[in-house]
PDB file of N, CA and C in Angstrom:
ATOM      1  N   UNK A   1     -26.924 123.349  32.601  1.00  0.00           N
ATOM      2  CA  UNK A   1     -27.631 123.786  33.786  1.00  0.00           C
ATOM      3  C   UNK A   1     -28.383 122.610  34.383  1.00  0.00           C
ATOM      4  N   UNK A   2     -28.221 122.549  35.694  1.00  0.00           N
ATOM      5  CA  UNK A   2     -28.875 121.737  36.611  1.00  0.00           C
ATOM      6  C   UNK A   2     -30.179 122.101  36.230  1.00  0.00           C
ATOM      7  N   UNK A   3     -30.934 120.853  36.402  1.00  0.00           N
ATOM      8  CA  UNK A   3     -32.671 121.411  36.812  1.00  0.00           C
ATOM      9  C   UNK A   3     -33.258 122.305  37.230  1.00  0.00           C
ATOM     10  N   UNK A   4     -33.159 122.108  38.776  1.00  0.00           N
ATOM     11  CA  UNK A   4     -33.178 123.494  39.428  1.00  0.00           C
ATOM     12  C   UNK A   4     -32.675 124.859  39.129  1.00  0.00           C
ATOM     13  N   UNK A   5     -31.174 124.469  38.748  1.00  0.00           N
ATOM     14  CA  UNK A   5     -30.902 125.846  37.845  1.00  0.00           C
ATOM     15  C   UNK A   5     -31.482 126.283  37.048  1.00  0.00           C
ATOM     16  N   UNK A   6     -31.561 125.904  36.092  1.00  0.00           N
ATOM     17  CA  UNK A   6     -32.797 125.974  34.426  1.00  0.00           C
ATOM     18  C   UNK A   6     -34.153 126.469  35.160  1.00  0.00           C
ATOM     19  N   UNK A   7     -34.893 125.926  35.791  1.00  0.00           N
ATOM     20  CA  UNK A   7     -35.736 126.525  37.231  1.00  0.00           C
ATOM     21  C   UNK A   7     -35.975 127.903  37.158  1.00  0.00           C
ATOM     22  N   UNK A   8     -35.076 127.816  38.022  1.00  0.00           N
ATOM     23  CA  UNK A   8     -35.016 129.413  38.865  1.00  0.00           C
ATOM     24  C   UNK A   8     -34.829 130.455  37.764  1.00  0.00           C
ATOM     25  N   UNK A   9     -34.079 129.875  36.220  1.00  0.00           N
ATOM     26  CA  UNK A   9     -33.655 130.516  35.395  1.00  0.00           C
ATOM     27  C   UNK A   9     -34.647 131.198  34.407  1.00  0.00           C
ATOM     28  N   UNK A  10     -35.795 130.134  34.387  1.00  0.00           N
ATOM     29  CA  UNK A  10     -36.909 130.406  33.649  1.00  0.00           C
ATOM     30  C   UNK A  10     -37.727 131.032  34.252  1.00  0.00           C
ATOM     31  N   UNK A  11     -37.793 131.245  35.840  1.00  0.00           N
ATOM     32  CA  UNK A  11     -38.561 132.215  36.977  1.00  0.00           C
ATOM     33  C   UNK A  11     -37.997 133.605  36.539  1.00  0.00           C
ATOM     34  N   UNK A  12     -36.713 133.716  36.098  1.00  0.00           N
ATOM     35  CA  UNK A  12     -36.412 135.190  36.143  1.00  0.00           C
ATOM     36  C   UNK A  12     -36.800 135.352  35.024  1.00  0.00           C
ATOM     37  N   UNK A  13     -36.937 134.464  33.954  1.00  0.00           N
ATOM     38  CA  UNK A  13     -36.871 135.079  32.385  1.00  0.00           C
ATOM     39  C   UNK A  13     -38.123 135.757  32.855  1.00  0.00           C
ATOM     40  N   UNK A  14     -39.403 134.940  33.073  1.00  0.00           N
ATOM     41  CA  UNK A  14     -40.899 135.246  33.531  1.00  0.00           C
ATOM     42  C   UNK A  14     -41.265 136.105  34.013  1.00  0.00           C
ATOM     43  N   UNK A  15     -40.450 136.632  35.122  1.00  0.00           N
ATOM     44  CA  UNK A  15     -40.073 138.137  35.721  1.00  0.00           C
ATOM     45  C   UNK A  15     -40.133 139.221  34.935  1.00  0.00           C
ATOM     46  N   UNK A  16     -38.910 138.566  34.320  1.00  0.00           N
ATOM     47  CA  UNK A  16     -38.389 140.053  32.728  1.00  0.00           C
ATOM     48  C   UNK A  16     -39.340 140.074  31.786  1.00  0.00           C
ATOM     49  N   UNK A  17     -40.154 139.451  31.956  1.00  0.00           N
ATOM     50  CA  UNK A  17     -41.329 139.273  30.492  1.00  0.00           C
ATOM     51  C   UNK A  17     -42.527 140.058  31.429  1.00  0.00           C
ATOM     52  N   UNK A  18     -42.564 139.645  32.465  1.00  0.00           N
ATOM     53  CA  UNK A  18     -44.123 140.404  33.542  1.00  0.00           C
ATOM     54  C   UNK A  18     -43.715 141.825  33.761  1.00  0.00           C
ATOM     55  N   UNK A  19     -42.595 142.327  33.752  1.00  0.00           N
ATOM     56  CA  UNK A  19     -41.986 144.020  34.237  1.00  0.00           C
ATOM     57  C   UNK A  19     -42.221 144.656  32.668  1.00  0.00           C
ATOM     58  N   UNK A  20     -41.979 143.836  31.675  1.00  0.00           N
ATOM     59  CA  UNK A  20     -41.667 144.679  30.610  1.00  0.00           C
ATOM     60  C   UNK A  20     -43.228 144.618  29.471  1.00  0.00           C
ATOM     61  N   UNK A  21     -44.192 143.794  30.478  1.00  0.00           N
ATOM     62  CA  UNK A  21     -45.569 143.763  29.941  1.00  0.00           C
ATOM     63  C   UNK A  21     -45.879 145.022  30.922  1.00  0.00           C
ATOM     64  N   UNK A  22     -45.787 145.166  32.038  1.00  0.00           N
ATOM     65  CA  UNK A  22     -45.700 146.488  32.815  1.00  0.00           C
ATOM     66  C   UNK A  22     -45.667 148.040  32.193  1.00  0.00           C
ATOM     67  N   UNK A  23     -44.026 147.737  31.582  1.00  0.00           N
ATOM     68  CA  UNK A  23     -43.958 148.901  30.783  1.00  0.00           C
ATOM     69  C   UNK A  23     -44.774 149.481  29.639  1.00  0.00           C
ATOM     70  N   UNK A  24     -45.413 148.650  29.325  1.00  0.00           N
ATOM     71  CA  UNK A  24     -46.083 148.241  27.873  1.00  0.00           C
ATOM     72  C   UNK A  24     -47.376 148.491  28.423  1.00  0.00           C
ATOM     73  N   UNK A  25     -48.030 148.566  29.826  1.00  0.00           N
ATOM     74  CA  UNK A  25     -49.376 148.943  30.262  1.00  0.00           C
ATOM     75  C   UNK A  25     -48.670 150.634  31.196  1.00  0.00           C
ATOM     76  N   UNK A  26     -47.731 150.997  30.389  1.00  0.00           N
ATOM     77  CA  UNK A  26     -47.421 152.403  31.295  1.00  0.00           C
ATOM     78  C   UNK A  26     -46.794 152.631  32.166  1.00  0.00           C
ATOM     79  N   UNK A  27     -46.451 151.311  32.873  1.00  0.00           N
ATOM     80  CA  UNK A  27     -45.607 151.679  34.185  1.00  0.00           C
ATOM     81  C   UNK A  27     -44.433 152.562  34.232  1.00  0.00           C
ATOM     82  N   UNK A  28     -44.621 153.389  35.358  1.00  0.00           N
ATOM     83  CA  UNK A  28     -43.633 154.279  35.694  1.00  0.00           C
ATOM     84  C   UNK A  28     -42.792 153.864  37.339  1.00  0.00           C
ATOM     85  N   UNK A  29     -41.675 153.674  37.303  1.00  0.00           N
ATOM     86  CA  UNK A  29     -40.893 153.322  38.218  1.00  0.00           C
ATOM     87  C   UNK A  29     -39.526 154.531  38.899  1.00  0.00           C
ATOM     88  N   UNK A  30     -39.258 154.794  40.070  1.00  0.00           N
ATOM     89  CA  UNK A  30     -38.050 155.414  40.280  1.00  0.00           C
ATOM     90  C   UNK A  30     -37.453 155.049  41.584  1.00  0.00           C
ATOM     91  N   UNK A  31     -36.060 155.829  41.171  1.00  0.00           N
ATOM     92  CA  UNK A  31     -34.939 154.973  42.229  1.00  0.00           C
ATOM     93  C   UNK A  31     -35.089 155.634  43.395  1.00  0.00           C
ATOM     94  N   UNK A  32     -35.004 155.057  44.639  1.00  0.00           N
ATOM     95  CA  UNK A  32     -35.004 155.299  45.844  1.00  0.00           C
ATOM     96  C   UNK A  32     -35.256 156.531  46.356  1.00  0.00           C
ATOM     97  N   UNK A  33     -34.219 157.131  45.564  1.00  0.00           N
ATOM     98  CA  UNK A  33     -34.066 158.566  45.298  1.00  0.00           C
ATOM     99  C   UNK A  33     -35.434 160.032  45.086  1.00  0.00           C
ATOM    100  N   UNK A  34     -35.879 158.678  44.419  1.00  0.00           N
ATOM    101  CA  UNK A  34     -37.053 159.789  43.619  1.00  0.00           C
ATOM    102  C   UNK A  34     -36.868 159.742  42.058  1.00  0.00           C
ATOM    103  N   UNK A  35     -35.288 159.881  41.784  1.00  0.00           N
ATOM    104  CA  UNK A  35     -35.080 159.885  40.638  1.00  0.00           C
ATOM    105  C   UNK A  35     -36.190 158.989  38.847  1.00  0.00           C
ATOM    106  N   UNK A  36     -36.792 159.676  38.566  1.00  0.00           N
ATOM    107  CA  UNK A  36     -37.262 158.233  37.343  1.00  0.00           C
ATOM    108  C   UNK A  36     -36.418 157.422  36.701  1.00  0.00           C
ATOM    109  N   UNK A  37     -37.141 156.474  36.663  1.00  0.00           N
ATOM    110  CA  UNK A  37     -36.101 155.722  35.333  1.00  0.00           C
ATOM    111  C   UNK A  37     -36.686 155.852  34.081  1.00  0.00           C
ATOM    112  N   UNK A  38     -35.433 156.026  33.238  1.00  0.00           N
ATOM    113  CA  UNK A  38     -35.795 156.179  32.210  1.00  0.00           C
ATOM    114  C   UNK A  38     -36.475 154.765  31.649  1.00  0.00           C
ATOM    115  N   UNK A  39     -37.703 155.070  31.342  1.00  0.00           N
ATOM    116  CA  UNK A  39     -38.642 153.288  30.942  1.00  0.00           C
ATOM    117  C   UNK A  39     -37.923 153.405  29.165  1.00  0.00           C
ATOM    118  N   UNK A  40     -37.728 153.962  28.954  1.00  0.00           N
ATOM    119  CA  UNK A  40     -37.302 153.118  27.216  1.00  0.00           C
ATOM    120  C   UNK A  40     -36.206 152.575  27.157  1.00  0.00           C
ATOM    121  N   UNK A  41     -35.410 152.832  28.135  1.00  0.00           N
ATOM    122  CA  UNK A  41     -33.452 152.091  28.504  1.00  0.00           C
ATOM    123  C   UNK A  41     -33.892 151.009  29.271  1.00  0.00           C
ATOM    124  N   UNK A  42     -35.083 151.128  29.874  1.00  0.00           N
ATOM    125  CA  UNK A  42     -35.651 149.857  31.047  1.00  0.00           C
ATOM    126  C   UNK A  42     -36.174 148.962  30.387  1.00  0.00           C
ATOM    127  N   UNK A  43     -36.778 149.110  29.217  1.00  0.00           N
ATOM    128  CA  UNK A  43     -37.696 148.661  27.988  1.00  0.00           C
ATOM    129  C   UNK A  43     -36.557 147.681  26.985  1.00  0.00           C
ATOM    130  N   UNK A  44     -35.722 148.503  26.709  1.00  0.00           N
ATOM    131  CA  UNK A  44     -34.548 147.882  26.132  1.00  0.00           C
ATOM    132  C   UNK A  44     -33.472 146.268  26.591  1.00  0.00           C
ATOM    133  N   UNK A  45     -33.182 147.026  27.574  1.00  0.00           N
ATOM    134  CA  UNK A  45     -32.308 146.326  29.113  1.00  0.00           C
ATOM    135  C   UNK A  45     -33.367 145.239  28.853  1.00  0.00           C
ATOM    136  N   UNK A  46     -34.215 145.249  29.456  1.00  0.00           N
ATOM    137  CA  UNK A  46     -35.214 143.926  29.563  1.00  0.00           C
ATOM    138  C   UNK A  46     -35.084 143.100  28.178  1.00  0.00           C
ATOM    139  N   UNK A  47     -35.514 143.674  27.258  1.00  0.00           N
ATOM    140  CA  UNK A  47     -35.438 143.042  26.159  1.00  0.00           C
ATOM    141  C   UNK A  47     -34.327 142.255  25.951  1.00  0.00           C
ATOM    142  N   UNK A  48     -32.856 142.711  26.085  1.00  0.00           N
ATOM    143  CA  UNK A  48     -32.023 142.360  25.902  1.00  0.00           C
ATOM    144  C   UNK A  48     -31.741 141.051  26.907  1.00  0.00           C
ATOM    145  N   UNK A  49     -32.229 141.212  27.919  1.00  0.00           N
ATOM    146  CA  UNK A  49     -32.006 139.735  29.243  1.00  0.00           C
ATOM    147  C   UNK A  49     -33.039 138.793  28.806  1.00  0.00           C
ATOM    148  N   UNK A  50     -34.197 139.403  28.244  1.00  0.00           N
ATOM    149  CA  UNK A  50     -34.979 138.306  27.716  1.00  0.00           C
ATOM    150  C   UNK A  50     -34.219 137.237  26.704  1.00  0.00           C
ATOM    151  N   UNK A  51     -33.773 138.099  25.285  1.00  0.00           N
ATOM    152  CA  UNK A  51     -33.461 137.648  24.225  1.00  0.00           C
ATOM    153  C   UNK A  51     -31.752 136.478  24.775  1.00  0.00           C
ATOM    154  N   UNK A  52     -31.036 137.360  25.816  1.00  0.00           N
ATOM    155  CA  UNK A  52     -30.312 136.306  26.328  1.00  0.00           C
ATOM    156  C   UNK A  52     -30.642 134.982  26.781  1.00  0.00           C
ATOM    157  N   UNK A  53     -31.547 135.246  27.784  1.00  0.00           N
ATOM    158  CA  UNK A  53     -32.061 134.046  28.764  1.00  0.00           C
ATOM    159  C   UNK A  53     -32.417 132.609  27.398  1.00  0.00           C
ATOM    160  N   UNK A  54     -33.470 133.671  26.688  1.00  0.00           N
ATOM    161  CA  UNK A  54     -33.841 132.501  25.727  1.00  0.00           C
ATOM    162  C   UNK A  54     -32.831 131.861  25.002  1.00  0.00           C
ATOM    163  N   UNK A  55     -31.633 132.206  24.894  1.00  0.00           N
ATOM    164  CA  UNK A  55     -30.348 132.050  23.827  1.00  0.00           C
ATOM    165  C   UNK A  55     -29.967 130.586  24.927  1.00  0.00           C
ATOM    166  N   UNK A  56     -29.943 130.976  26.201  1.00  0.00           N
ATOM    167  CA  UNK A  56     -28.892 130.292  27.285  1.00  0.00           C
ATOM    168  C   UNK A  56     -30.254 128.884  27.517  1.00  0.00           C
ATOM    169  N   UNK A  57     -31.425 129.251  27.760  1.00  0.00           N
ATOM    170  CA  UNK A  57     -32.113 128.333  28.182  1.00  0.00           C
ATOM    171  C   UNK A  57     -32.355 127.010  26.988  1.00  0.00           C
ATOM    172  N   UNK A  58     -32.128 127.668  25.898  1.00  0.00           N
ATOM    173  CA  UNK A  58     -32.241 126.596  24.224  1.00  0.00           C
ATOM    174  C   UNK A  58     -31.387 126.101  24.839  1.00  0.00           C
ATOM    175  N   UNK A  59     -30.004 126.499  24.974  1.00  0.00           N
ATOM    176  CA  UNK A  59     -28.837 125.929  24.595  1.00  0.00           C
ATOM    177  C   UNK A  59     -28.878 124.875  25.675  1.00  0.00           C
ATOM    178  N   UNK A  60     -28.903 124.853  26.870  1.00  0.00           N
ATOM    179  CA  UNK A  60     -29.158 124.352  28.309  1.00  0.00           C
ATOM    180  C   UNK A  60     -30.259 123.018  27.990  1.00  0.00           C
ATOM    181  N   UNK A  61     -31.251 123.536  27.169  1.00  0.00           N
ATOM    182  CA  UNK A  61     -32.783 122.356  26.924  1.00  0.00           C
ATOM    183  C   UNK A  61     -31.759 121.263  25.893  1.00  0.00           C
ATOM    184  N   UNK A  62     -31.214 121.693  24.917  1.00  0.00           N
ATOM    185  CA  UNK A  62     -30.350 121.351  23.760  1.00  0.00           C
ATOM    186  C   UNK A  62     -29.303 120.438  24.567  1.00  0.00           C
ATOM    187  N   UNK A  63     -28.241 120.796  25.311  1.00  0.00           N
ATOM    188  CA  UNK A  63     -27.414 120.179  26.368  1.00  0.00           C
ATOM    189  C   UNK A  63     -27.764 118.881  26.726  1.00  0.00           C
ATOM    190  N   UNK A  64     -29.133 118.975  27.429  1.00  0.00           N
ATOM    191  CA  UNK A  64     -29.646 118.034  28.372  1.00  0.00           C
ATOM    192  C   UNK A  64     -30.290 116.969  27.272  1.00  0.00           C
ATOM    193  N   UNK A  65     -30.652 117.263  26.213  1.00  0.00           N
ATOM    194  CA  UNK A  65     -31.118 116.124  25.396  1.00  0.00           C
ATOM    195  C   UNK A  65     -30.143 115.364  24.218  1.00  0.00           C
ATOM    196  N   UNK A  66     -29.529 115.767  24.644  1.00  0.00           N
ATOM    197  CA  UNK A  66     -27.719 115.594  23.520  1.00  0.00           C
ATOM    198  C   UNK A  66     -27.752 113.798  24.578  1.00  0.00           C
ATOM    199  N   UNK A  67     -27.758 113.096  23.172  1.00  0.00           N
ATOM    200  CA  UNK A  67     -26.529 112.050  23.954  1.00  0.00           C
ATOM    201  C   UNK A  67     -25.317 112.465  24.655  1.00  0.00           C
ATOM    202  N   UNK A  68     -25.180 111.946  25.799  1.00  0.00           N
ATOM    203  CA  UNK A  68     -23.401 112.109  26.348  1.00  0.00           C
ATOM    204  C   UNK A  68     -22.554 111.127  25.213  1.00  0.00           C
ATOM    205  N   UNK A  69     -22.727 110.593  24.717  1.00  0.00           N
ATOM    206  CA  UNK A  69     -22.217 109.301  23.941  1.00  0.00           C
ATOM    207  C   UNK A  69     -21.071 108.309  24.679  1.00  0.00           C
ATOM    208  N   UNK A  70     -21.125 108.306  25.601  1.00  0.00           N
ATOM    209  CA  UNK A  70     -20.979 107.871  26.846  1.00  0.00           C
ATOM    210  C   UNK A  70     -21.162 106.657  27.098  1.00  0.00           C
ATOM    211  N   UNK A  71     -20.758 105.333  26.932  1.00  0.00           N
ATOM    212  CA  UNK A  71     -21.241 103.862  27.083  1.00  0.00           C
ATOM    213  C   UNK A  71     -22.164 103.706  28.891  1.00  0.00           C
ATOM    214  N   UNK A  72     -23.170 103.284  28.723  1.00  0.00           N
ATOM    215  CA  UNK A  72     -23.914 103.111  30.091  1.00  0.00           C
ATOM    216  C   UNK A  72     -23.162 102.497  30.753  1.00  0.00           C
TER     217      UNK A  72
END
């Protein structure tokens, strides 16, 4: 990941971590509709993009500090 990519990437993780501290102070959310969402599948879901992001952003931090082994 580009810089900027990695960026914007760590803006959303930050996102998914601020909605799901949300849930965790009670928040209740619903679709357009009216409909609720179910917050413990919302609770989950999040969790799960968190635990990704962090998987992709190591690997990405890891990437960028790797020798290319590459002669200058």
């Amino acid at each position: 990941m580009a810089d900027p990519e990695l960026e914007r990437f760590r803006a959303t993780r930050a996102t998914a971590i601020h909605r799901l501290d949300l849930i965790a102070r009670g928040a209740q959310i619903s679709y357009e509709d009216g409909t609720p969402v179910d917050m413990a599948s919302e609770k989950a879901r999040l969790e799960q993009v968190v635990t990704d992001m962090d998987r992709r952003i190591a690997r990405a931090e890891m990437m960028a500090a790797a020798p290319t082994g590459l002669p200058n």
